[in-house]
PDB file of N, CA and C in Angstrom:
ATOM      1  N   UNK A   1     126.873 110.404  92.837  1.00  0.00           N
ATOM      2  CA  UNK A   1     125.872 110.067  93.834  1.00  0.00           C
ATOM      3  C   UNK A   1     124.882 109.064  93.229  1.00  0.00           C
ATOM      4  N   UNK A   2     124.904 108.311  94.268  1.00  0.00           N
ATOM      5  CA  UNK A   2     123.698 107.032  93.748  1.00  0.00           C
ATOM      6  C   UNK A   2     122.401 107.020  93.942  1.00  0.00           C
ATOM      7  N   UNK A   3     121.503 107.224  93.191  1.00  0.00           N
ATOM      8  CA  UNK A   3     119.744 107.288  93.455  1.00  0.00           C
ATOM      9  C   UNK A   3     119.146 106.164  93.458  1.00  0.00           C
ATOM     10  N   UNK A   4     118.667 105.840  94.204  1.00  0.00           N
ATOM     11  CA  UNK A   4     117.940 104.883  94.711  1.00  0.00           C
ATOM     12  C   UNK A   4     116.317 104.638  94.351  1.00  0.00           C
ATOM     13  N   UNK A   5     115.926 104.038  93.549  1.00  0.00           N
ATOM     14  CA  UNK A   5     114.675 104.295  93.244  1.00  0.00           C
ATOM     15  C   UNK A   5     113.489 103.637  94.691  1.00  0.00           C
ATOM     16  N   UNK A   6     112.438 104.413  94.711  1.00  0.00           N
ATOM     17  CA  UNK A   6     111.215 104.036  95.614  1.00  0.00           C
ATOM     18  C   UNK A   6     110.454 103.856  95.498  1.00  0.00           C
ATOM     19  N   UNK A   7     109.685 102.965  96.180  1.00  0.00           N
ATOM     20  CA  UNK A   7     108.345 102.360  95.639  1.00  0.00           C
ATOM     21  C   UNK A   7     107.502 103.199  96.572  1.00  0.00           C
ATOM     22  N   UNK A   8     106.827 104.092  95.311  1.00  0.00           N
ATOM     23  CA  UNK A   8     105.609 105.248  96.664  1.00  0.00           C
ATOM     24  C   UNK A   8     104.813 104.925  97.366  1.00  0.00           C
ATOM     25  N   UNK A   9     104.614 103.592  96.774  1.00  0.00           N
ATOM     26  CA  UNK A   9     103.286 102.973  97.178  1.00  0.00           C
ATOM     27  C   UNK A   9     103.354 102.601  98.640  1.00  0.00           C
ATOM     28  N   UNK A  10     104.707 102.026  98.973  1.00  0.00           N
ATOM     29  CA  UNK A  10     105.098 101.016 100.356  1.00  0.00           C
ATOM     30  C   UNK A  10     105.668 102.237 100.871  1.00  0.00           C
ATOM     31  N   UNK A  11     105.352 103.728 100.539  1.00  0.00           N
ATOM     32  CA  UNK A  11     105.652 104.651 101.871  1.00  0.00           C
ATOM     33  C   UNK A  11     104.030 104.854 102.082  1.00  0.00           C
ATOM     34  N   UNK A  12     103.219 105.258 101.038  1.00  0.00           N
ATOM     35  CA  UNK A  12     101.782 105.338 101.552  1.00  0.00           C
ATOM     36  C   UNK A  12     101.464 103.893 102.664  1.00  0.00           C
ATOM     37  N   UNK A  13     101.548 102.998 102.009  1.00  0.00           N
ATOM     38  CA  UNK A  13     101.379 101.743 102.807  1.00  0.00           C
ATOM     39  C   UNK A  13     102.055 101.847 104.458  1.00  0.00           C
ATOM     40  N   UNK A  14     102.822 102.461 104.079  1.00  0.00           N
ATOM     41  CA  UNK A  14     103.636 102.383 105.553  1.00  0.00           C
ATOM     42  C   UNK A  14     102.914 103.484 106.789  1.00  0.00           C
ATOM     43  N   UNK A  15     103.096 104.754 105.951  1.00  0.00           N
ATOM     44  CA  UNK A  15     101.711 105.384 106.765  1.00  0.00           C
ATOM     45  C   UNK A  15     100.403 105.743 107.304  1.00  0.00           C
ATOM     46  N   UNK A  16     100.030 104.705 106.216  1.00  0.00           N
ATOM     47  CA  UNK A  16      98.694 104.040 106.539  1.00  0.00           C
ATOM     48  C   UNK A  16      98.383 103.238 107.574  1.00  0.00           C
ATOM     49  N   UNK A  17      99.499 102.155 107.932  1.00  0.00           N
ATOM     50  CA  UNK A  17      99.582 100.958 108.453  1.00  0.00           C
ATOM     51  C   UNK A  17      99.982 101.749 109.797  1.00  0.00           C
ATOM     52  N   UNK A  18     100.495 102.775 109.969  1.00  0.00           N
ATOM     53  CA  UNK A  18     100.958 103.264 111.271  1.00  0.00           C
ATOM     54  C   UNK A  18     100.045 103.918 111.403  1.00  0.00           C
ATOM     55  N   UNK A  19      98.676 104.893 110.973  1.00  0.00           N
ATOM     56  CA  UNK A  19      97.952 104.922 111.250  1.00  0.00           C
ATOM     57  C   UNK A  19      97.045 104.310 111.899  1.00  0.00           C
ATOM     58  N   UNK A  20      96.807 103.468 110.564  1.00  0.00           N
ATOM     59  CA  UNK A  20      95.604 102.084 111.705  1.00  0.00           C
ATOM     60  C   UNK A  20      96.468 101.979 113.351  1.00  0.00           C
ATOM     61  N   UNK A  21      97.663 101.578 113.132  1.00  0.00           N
ATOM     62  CA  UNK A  21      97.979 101.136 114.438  1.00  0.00           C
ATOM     63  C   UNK A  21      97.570 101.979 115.917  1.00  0.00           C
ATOM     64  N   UNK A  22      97.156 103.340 115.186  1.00  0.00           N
ATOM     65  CA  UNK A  22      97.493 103.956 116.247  1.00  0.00           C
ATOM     66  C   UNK A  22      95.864 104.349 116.879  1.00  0.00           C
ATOM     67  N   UNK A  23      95.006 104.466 115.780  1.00  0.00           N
ATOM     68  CA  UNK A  23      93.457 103.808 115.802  1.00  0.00           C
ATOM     69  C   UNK A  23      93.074 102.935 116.419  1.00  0.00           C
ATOM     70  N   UNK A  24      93.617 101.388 116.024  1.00  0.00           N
ATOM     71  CA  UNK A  24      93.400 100.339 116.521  1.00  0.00           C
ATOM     72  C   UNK A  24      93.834  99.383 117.423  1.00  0.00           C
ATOM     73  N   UNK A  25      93.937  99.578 118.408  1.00  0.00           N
ATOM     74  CA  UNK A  25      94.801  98.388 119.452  1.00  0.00           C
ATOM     75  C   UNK A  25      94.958  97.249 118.908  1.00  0.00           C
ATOM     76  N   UNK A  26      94.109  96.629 118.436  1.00  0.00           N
ATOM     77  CA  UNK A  26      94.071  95.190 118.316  1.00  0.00           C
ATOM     78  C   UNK A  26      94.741  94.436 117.125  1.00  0.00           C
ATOM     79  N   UNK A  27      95.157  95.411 116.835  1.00  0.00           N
ATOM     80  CA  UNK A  27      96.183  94.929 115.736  1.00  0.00           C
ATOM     81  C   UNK A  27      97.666  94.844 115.813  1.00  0.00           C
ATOM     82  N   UNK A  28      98.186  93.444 115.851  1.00  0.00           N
ATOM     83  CA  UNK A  28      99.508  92.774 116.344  1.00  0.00           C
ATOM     84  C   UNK A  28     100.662  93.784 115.689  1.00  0.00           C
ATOM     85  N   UNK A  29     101.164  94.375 116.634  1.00  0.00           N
ATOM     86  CA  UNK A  29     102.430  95.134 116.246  1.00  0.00           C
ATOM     87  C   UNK A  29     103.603  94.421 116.184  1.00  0.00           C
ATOM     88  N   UNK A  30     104.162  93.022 116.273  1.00  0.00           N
ATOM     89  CA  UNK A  30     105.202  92.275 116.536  1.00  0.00           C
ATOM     90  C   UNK A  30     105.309  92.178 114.917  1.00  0.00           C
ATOM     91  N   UNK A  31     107.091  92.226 114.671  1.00  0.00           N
ATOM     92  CA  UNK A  31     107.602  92.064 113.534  1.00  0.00           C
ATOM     93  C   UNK A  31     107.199  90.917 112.428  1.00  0.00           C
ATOM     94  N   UNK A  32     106.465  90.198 113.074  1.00  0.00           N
ATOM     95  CA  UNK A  32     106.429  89.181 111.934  1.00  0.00           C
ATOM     96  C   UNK A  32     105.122  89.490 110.997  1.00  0.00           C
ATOM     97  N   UNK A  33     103.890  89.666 112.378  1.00  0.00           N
ATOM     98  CA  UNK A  33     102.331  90.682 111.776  1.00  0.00           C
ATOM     99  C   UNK A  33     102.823  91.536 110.900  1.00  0.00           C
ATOM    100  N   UNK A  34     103.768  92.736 111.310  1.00  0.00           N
ATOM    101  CA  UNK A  34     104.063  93.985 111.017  1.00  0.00           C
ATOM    102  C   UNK A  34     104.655  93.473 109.229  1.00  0.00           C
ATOM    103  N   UNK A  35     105.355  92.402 109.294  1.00  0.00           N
ATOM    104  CA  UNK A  35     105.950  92.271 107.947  1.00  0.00           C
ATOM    105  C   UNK A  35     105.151  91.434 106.758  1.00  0.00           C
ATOM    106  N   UNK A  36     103.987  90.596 107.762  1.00  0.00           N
ATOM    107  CA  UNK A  36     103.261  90.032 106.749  1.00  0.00           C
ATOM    108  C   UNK A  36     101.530  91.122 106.325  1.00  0.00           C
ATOM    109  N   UNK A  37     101.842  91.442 106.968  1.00  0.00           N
ATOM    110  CA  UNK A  37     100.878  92.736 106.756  1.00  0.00           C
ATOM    111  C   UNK A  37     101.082  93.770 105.659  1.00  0.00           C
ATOM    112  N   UNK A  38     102.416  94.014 105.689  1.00  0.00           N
ATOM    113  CA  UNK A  38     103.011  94.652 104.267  1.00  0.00           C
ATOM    114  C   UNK A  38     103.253  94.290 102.947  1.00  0.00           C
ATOM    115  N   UNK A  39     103.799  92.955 103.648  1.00  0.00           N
ATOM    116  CA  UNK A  39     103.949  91.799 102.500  1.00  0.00           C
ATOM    117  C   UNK A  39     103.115  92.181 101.379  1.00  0.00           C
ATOM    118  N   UNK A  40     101.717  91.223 102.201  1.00  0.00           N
ATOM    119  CA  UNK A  40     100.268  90.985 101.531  1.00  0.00           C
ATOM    120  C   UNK A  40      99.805  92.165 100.600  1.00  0.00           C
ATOM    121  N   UNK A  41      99.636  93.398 101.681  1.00  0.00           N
ATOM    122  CA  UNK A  41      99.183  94.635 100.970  1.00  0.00           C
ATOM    123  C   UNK A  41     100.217  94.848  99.941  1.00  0.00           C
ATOM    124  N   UNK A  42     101.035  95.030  99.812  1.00  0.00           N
ATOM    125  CA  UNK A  42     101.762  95.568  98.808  1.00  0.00           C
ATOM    126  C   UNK A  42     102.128  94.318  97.541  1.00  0.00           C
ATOM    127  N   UNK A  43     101.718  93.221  97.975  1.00  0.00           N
ATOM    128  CA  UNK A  43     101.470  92.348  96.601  1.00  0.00           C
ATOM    129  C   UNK A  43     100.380  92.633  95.913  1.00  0.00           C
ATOM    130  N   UNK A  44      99.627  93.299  96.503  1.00  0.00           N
ATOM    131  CA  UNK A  44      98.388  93.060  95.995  1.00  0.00           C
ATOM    132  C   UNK A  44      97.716  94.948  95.499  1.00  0.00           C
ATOM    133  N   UNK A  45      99.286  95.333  94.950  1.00  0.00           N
ATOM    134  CA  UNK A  45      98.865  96.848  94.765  1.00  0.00           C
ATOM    135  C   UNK A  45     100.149  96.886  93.768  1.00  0.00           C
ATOM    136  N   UNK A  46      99.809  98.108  92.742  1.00  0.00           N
ATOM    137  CA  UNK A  46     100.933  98.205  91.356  1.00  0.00           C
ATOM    138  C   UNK A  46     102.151  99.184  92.409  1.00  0.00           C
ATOM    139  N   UNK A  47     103.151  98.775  91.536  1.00  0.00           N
ATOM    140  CA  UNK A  47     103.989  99.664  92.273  1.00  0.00           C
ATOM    141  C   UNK A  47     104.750 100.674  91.798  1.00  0.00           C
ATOM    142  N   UNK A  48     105.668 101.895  92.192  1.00  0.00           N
ATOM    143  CA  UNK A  48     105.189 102.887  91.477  1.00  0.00           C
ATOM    144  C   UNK A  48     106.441 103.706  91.917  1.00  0.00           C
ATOM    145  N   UNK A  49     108.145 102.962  91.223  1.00  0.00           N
ATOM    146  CA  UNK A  49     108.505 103.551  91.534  1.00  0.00           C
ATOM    147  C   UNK A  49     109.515 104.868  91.420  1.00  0.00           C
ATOM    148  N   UNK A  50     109.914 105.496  92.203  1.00  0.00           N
ATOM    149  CA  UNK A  50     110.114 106.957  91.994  1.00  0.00           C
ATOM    150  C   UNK A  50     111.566 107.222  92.382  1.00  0.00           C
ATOM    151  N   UNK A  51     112.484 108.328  91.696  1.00  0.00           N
ATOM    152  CA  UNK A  51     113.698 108.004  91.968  1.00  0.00           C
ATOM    153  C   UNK A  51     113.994 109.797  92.635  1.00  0.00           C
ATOM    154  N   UNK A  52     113.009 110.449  92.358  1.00  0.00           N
ATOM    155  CA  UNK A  52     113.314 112.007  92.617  1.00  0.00           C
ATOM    156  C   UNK A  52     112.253 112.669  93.314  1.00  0.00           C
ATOM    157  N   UNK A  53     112.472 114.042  94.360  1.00  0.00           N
ATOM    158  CA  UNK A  53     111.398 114.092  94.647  1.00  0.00           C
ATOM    159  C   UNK A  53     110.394 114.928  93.653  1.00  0.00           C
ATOM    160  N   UNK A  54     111.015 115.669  92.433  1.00  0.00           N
ATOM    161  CA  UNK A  54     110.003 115.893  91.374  1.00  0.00           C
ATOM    162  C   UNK A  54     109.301 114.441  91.005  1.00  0.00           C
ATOM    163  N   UNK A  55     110.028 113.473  91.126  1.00  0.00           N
ATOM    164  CA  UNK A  55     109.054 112.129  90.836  1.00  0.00           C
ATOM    165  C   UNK A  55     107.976 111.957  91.805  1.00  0.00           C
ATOM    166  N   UNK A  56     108.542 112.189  93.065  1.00  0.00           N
ATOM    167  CA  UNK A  56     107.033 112.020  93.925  1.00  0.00           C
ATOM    168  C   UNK A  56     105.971 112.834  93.998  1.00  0.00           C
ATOM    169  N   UNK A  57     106.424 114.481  93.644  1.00  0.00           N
ATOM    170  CA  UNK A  57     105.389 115.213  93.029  1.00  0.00           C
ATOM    171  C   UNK A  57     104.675 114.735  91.608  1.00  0.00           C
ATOM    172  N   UNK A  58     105.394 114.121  90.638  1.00  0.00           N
ATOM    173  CA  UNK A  58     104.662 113.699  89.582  1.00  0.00           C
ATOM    174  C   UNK A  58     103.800 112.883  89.487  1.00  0.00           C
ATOM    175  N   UNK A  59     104.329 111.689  90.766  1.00  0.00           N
ATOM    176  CA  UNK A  59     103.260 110.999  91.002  1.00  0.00           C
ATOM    177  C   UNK A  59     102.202 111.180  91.426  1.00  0.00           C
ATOM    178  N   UNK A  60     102.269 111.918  92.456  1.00  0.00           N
ATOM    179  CA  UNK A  60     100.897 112.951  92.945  1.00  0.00           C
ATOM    180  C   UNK A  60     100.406 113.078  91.950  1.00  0.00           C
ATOM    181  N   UNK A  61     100.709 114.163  91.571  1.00  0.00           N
ATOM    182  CA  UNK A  61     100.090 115.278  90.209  1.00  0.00           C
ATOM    183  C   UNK A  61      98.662 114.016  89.306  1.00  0.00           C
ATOM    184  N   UNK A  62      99.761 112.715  89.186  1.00  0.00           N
ATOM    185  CA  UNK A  62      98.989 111.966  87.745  1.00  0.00           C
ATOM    186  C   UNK A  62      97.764 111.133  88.759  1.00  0.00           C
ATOM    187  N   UNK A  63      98.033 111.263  90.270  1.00  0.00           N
ATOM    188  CA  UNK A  63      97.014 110.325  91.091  1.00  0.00           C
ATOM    189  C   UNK A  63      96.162 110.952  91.850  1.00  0.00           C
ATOM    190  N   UNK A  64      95.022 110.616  91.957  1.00  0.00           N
ATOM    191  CA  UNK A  64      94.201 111.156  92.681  1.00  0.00           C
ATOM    192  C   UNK A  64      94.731 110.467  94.025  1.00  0.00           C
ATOM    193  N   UNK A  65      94.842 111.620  94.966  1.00  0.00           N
ATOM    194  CA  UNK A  65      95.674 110.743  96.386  1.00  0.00           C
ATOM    195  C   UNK A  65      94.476 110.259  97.300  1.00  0.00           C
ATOM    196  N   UNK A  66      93.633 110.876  97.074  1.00  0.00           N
ATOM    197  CA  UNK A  66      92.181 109.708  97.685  1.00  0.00           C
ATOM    198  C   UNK A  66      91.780 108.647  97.250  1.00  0.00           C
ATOM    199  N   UNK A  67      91.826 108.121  95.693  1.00  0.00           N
ATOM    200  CA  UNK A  67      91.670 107.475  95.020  1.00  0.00           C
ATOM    201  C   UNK A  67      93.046 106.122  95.735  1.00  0.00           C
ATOM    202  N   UNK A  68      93.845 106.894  95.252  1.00  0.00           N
ATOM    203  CA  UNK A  68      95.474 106.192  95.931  1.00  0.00           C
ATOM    204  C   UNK A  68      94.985 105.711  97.558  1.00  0.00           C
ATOM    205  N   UNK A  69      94.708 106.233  98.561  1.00  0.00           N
ATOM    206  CA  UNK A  69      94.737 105.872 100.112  1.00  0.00           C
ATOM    207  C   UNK A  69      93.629 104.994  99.905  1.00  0.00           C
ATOM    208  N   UNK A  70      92.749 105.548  99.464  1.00  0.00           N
ATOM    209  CA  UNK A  70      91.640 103.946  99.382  1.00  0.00           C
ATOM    210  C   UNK A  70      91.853 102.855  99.112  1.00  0.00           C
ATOM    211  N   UNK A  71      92.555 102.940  97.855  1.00  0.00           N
ATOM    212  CA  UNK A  71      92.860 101.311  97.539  1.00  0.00           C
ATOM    213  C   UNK A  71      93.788 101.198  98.302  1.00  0.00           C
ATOM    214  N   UNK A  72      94.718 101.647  98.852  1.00  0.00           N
ATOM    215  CA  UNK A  72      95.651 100.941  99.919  1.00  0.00           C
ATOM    216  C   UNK A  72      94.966 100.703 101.512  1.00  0.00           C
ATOM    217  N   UNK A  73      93.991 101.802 102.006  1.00  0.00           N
ATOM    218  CA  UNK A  73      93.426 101.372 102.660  1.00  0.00           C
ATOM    219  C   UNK A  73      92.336 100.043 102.405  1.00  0.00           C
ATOM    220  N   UNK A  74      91.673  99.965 101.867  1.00  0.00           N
ATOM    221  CA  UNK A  74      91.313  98.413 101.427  1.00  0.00           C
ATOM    222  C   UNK A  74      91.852  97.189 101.345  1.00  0.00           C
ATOM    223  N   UNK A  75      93.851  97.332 100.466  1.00  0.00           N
ATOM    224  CA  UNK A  75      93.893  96.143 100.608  1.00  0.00           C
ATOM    225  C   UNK A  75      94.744  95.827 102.068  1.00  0.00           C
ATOM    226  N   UNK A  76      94.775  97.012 103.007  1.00  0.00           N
ATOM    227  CA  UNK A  76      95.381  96.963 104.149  1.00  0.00           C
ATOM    228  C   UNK A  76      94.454  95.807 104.841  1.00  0.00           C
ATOM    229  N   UNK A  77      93.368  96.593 104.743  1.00  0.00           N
ATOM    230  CA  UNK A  77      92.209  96.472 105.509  1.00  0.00           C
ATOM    231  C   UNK A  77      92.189  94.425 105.606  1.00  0.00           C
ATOM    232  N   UNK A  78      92.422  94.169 104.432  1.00  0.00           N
ATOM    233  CA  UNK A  78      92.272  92.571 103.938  1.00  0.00           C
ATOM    234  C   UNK A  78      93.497  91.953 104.465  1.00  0.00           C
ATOM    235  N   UNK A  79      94.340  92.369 104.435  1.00  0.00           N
ATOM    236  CA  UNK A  79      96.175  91.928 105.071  1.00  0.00           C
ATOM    237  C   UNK A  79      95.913  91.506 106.667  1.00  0.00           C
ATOM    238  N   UNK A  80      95.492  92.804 106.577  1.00  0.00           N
ATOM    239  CA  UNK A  80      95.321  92.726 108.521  1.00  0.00           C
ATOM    240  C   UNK A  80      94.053  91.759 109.343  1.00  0.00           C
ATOM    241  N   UNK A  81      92.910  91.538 108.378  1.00  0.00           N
ATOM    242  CA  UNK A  81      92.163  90.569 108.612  1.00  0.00           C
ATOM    243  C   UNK A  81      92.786  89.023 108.413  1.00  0.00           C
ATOM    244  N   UNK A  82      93.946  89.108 107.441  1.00  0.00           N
ATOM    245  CA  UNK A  82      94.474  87.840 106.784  1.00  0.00           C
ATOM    246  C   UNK A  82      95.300  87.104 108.290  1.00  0.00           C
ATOM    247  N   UNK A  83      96.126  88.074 108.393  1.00  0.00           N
ATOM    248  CA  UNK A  83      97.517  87.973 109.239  1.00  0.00           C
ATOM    249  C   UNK A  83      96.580  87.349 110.229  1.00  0.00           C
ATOM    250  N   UNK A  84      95.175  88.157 110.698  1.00  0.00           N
ATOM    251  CA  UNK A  84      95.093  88.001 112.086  1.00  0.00           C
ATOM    252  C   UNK A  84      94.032  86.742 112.335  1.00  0.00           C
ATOM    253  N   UNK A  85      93.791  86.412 111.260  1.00  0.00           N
ATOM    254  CA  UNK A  85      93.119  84.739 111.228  1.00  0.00           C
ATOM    255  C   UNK A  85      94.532  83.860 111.628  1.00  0.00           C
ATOM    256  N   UNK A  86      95.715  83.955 110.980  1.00  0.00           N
ATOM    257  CA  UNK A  86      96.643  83.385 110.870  1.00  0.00           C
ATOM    258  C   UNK A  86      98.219  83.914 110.840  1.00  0.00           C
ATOM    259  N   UNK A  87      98.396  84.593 112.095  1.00  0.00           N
ATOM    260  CA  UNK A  87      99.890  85.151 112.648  1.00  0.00           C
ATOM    261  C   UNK A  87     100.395  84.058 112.987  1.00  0.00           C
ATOM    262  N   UNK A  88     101.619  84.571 112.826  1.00  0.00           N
ATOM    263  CA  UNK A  88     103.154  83.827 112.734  1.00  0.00           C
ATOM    264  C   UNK A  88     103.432  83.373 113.891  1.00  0.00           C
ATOM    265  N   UNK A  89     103.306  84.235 114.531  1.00  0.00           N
ATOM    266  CA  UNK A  89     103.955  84.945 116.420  1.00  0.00           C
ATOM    267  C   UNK A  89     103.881  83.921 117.225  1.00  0.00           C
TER     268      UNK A  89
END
């Protein structure tokens, strides 16, 4: 069986980002927003990744997960201001 390693970060990112969405109307849900929005944020964050789910508990364990959602909420926060000066769409 083949393991696939994951980047934890771009699942936090991902549920973050579906959060906001669901908060915020005004933020462009069309695939191209949706992908440069991830893009951005997740260039701009270490990445962290994990091949087991004892790995995703470990990662927990070594991160403060508030510490963790903040900075991803932040550099979300900057993506989605970025995109929306300048979408694709």
């Amino acid at each position: 069986m083949e393991i696939k390693p994951e980047n934890y970060i771009e699942k936090i990112v991902r549920e973050e980002l579906d959060s906001l969405y669901k908060r915020d109307t005004t933020i462009c849900k069309c695939p191209n927003c949706y992908q440069d929005i991830m893009t951005l944020t997740l260039n701009n964050l270490p990445a962290m990744y994990v091949s087991s789910d004892i790995g995703h508990i470990m990662t927990m364990f070594n991160l403060s997960k508030d510490q963790l959602q903040a900075q991803v909420l932040v550099e979300l926060l900057k993506a989605i201001e970025k995109v929306r000066q300048n979408p694709r769409h």
